[in-house]
PDB file of N, CA and C in Angstrom:
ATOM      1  N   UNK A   1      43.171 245.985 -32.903  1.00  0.00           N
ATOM      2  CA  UNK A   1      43.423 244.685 -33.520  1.00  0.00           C
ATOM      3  C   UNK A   1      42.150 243.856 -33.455  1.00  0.00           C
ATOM      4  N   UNK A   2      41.133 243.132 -34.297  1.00  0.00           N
ATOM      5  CA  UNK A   2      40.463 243.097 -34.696  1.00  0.00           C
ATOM      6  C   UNK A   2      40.568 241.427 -35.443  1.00  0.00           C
ATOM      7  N   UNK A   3      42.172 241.120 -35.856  1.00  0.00           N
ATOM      8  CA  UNK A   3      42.386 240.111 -36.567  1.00  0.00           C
ATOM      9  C   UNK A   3      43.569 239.097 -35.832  1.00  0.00           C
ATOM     10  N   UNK A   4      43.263 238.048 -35.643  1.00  0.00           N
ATOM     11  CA  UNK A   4      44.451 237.241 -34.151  1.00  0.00           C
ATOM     12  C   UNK A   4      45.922 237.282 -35.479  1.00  0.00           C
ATOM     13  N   UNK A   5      46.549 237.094 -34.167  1.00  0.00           N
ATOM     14  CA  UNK A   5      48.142 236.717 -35.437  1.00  0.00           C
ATOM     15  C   UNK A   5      48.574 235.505 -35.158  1.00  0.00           C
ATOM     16  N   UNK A   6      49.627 235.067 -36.051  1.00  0.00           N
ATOM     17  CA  UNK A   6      49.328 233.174 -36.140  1.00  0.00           C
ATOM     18  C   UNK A   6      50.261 232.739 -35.184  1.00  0.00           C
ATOM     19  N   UNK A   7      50.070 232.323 -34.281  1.00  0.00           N
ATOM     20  CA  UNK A   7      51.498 232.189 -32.889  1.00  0.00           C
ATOM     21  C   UNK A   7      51.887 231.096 -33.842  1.00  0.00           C
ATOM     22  N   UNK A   8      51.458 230.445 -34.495  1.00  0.00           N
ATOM     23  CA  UNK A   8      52.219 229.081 -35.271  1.00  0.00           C
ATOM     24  C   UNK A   8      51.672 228.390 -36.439  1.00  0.00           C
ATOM     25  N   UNK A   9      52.456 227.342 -37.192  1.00  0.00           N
ATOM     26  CA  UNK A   9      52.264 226.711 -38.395  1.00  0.00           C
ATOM     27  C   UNK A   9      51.683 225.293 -38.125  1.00  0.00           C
ATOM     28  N   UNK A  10      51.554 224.945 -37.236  1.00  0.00           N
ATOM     29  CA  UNK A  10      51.192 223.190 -36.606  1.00  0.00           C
ATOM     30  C   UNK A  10      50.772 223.723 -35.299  1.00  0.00           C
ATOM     31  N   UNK A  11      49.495 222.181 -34.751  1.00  0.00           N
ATOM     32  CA  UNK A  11      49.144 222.281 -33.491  1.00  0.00           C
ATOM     33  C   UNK A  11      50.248 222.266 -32.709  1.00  0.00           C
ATOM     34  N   UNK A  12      49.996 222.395 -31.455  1.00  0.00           N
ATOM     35  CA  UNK A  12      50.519 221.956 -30.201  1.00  0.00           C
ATOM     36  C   UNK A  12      50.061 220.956 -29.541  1.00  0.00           C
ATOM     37  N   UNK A  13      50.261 220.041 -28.771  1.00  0.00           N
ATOM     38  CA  UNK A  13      50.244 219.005 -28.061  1.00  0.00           C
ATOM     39  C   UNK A  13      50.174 219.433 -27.031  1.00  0.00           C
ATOM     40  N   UNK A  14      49.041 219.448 -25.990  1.00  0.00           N
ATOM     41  CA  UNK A  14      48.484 219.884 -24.674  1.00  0.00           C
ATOM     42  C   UNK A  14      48.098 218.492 -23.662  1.00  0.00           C
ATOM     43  N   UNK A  15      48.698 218.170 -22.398  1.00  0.00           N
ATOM     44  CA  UNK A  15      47.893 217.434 -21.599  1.00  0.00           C
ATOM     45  C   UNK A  15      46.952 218.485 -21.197  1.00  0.00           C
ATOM     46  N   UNK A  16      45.369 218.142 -21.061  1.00  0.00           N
ATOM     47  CA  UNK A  16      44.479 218.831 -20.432  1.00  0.00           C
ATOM     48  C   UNK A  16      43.808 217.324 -19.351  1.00  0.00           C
ATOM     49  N   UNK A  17      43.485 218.257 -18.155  1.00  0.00           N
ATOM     50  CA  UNK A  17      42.543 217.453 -16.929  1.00  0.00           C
ATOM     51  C   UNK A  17      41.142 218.213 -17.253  1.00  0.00           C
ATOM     52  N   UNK A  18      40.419 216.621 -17.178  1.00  0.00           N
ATOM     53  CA  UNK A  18      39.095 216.625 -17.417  1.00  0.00           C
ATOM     54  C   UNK A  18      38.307 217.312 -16.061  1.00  0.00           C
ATOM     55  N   UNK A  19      37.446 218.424 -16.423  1.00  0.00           N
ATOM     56  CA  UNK A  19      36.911 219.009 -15.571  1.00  0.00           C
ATOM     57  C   UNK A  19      37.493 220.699 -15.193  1.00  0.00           C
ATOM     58  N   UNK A  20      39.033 220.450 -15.787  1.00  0.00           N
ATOM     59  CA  UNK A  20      39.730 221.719 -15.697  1.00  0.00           C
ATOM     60  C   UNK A  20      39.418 222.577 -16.405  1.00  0.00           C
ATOM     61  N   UNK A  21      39.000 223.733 -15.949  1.00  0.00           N
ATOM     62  CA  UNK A  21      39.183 225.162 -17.104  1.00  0.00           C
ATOM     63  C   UNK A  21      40.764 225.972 -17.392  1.00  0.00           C
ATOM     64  N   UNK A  22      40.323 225.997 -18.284  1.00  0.00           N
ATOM     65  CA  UNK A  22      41.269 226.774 -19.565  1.00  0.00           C
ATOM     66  C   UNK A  22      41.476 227.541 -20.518  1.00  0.00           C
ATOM     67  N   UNK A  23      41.982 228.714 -20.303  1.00  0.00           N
ATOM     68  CA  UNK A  23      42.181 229.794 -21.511  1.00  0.00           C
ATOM     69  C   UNK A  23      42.729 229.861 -22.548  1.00  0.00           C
ATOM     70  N   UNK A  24      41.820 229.664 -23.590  1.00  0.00           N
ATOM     71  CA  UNK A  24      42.508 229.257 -24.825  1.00  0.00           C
ATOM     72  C   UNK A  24      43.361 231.186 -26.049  1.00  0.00           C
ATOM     73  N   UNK A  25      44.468 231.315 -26.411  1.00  0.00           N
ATOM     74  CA  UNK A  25      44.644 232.339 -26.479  1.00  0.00           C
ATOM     75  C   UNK A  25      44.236 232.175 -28.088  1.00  0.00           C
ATOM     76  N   UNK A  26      43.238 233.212 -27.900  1.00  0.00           N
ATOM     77  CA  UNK A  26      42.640 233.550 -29.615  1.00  0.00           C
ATOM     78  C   UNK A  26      43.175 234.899 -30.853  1.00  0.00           C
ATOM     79  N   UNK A  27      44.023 235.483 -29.513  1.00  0.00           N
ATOM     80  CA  UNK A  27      44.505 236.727 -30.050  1.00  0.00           C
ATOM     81  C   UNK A  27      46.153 236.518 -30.888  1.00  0.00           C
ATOM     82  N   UNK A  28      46.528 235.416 -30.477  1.00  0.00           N
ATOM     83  CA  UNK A  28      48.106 234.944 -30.844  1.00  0.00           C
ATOM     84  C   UNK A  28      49.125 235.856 -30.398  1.00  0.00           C
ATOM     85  N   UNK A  29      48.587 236.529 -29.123  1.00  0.00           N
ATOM     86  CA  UNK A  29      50.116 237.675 -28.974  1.00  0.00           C
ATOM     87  C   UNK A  29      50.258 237.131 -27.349  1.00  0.00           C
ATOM     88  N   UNK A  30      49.551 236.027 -26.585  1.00  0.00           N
ATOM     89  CA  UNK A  30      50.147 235.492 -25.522  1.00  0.00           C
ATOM     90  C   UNK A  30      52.111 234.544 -25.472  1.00  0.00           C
ATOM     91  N   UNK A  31      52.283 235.120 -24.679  1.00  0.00           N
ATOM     92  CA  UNK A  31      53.574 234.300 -24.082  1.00  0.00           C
ATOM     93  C   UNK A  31      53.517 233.006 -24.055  1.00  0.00           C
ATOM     94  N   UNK A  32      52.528 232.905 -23.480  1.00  0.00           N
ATOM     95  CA  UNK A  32      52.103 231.297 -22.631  1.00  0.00           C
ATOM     96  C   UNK A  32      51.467 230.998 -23.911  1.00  0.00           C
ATOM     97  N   UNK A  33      51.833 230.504 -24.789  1.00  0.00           N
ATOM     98  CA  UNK A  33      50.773 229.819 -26.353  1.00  0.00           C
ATOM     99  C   UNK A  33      50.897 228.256 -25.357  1.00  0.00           C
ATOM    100  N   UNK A  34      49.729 227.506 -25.860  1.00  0.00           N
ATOM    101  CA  UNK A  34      48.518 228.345 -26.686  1.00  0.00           C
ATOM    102  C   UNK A  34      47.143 228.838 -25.440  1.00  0.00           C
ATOM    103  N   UNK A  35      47.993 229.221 -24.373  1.00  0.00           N
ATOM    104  CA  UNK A  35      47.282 229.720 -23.161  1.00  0.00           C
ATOM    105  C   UNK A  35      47.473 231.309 -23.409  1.00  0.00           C
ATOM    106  N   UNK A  36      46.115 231.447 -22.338  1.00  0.00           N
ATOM    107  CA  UNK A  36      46.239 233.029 -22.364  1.00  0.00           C
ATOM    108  C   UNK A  36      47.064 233.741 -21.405  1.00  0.00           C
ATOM    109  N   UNK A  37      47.479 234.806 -21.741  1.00  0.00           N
ATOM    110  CA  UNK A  37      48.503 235.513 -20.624  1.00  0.00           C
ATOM    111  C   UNK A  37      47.885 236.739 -20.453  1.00  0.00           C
ATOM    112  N   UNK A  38      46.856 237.002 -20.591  1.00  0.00           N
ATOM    113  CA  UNK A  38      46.354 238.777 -20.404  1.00  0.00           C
ATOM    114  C   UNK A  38      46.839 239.641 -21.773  1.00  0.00           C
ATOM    115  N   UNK A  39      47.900 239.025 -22.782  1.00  0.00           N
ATOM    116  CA  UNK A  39      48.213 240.211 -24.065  1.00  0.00           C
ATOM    117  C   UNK A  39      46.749 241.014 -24.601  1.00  0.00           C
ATOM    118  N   UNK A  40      45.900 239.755 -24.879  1.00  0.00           N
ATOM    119  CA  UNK A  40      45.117 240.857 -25.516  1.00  0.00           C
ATOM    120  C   UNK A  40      44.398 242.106 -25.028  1.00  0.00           C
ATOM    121  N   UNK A  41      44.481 242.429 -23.858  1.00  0.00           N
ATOM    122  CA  UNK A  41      43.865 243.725 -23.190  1.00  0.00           C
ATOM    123  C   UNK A  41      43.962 245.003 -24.305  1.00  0.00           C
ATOM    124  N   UNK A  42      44.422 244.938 -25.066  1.00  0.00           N
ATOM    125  CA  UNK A  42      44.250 246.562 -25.724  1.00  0.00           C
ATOM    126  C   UNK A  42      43.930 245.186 -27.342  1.00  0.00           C
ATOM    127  N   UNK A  43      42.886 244.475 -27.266  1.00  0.00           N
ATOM    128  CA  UNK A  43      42.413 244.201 -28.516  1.00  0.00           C
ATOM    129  C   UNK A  43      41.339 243.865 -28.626  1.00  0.00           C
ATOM    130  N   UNK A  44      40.059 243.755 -29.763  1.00  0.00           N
ATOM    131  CA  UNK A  44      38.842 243.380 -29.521  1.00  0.00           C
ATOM    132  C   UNK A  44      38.570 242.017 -29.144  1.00  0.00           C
ATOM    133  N   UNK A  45      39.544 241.269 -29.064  1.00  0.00           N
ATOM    134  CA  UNK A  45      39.948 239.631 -29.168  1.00  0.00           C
ATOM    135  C   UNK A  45      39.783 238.941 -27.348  1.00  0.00           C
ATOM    136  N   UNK A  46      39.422 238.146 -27.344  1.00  0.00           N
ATOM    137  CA  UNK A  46      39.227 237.845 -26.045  1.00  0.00           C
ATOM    138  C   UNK A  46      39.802 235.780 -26.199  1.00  0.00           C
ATOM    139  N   UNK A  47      39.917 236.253 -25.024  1.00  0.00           N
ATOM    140  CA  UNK A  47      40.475 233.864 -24.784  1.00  0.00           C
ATOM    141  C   UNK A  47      38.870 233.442 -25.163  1.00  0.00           C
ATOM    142  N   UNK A  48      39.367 232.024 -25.953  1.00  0.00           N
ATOM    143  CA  UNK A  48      38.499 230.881 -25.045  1.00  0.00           C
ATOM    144  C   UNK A  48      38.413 230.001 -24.227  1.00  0.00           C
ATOM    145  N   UNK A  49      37.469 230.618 -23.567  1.00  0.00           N
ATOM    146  CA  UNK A  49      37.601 229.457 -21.873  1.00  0.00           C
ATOM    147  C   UNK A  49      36.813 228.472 -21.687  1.00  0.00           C
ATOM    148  N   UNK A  50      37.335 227.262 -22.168  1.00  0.00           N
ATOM    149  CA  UNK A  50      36.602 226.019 -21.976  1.00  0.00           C
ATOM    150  C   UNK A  50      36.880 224.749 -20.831  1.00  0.00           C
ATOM    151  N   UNK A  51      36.219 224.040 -20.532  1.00  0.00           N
ATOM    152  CA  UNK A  51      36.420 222.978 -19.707  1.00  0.00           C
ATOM    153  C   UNK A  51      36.606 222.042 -20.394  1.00  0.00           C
ATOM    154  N   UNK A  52      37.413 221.260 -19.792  1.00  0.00           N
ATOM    155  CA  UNK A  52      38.393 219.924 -20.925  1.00  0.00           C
ATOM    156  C   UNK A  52      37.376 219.094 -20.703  1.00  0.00           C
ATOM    157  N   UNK A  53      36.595 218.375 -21.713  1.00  0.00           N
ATOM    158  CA  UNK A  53      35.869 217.114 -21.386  1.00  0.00           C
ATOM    159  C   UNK A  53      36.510 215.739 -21.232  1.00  0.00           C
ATOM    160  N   UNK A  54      37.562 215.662 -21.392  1.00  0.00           N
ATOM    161  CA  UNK A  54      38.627 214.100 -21.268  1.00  0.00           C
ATOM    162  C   UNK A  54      39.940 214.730 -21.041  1.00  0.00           C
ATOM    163  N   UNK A  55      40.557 213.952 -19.724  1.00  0.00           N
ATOM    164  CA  UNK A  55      42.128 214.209 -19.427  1.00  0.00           C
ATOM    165  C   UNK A  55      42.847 213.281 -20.743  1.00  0.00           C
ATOM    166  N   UNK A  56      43.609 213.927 -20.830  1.00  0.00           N
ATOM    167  CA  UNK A  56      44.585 213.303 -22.212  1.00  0.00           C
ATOM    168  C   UNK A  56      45.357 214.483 -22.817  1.00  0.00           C
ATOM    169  N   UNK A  57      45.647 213.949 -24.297  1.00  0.00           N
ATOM    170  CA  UNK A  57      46.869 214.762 -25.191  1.00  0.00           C
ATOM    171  C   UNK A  57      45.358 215.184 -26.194  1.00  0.00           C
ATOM    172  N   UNK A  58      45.593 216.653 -26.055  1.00  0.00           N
ATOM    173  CA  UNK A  58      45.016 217.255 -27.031  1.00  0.00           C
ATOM    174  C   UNK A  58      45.626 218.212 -27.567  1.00  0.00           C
ATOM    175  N   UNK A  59      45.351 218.719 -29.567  1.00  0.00           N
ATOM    176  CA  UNK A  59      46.056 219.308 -30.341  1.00  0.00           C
ATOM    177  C   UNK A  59      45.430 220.743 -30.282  1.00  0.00           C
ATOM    178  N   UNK A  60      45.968 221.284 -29.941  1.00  0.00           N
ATOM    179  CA  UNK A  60      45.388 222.863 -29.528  1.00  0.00           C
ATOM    180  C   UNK A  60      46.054 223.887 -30.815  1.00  0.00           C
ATOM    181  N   UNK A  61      45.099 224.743 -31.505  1.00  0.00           N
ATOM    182  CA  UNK A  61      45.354 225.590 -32.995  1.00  0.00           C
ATOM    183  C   UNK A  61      46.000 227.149 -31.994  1.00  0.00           C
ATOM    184  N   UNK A  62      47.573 226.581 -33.300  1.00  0.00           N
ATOM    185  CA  UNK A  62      47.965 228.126 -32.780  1.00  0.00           C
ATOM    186  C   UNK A  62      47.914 228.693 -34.007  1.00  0.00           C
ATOM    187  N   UNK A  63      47.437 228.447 -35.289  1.00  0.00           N
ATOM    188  CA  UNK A  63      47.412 229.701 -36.586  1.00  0.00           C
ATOM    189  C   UNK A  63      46.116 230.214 -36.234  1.00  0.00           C
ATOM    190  N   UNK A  64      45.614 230.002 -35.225  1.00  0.00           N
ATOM    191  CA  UNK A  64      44.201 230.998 -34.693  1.00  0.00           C
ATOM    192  C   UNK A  64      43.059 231.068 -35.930  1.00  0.00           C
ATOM    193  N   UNK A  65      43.096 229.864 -37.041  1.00  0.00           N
ATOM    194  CA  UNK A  65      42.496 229.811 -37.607  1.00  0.00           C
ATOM    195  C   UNK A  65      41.130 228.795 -37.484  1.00  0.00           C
ATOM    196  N   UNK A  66      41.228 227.669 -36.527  1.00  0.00           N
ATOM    197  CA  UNK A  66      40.323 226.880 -36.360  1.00  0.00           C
ATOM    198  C   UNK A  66      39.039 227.645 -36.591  1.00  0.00           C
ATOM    199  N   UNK A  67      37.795 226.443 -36.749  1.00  0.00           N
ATOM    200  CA  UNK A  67      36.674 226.823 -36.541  1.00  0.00           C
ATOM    201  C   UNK A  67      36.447 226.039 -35.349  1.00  0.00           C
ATOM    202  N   UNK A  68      36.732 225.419 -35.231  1.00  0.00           N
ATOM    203  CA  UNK A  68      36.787 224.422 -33.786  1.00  0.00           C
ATOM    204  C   UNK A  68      37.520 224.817 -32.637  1.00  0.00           C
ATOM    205  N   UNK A  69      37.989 226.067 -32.626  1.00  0.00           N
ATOM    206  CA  UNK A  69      37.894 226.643 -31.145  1.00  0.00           C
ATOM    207  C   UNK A  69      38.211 225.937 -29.972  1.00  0.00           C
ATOM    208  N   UNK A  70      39.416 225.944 -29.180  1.00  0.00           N
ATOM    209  CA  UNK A  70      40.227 225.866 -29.343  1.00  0.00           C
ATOM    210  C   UNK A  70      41.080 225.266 -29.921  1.00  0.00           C
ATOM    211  N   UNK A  71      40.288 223.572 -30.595  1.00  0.00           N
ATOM    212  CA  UNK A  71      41.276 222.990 -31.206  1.00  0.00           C
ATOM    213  C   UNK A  71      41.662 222.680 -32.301  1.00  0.00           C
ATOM    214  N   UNK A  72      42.876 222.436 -32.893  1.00  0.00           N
ATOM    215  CA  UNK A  72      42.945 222.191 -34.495  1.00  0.00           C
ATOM    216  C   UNK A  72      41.926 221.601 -35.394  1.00  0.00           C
ATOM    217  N   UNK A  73      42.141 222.469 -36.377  1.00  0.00           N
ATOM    218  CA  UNK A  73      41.032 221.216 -37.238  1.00  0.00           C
ATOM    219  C   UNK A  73      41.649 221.266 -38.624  1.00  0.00           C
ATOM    220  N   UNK A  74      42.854 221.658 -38.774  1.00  0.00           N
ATOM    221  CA  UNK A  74      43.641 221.749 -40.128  1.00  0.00           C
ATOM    222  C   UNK A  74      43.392 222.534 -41.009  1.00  0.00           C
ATOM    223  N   UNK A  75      43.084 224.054 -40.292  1.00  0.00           N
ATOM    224  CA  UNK A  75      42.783 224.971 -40.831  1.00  0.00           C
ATOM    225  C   UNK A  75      44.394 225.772 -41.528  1.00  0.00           C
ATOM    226  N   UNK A  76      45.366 225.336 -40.234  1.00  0.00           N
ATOM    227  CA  UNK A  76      46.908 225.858 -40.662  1.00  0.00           C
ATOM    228  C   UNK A  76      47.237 225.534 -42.137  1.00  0.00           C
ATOM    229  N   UNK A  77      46.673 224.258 -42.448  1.00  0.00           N
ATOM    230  CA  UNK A  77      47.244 224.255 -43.978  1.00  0.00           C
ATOM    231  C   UNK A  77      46.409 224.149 -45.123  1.00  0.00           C
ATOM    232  N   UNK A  78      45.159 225.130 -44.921  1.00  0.00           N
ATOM    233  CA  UNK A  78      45.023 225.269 -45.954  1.00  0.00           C
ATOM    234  C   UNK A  78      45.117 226.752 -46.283  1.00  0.00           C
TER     235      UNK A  78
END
């Protein structure tokens, strides 16, 4: 697998803590959306693991289409 699958049609709404790291799931076959759970092990697809720069509500992309990584950028509808 080579190509993520779309865990969803709209962001998600995430509290993230500033300073915290976090696995963002890029492969769309995690449990834990839009976190990683280990699924992708048998795919070329790997998380992204970023550190939250501001505690707050952030919109995290589950059609795994962003270019903005991990987070939405309204790639789902187009």
């Amino acid at each position: 697998m080579d190509t993520p699958k779309r865990a969803g049609d709209m962001p998600v709404a995430v509290e993230l803590v500033q300073g915290e790291t976090y696995a963002w799931c890029a492969c769309g076959l995690s449990n834990n959306q839009p976190f990683c759970d280990g699924s992708h092990i048998d795919t070329d697809i790997y998380p992204n693991v970023f550190e939250a720069e501001r505690t707050g509500t952030h919109y995290m992309c589950m059609c795994k289409g962003t270019k903005n990584k991990p987070f939405c950028d309204g790639s789902h509808a187009g």
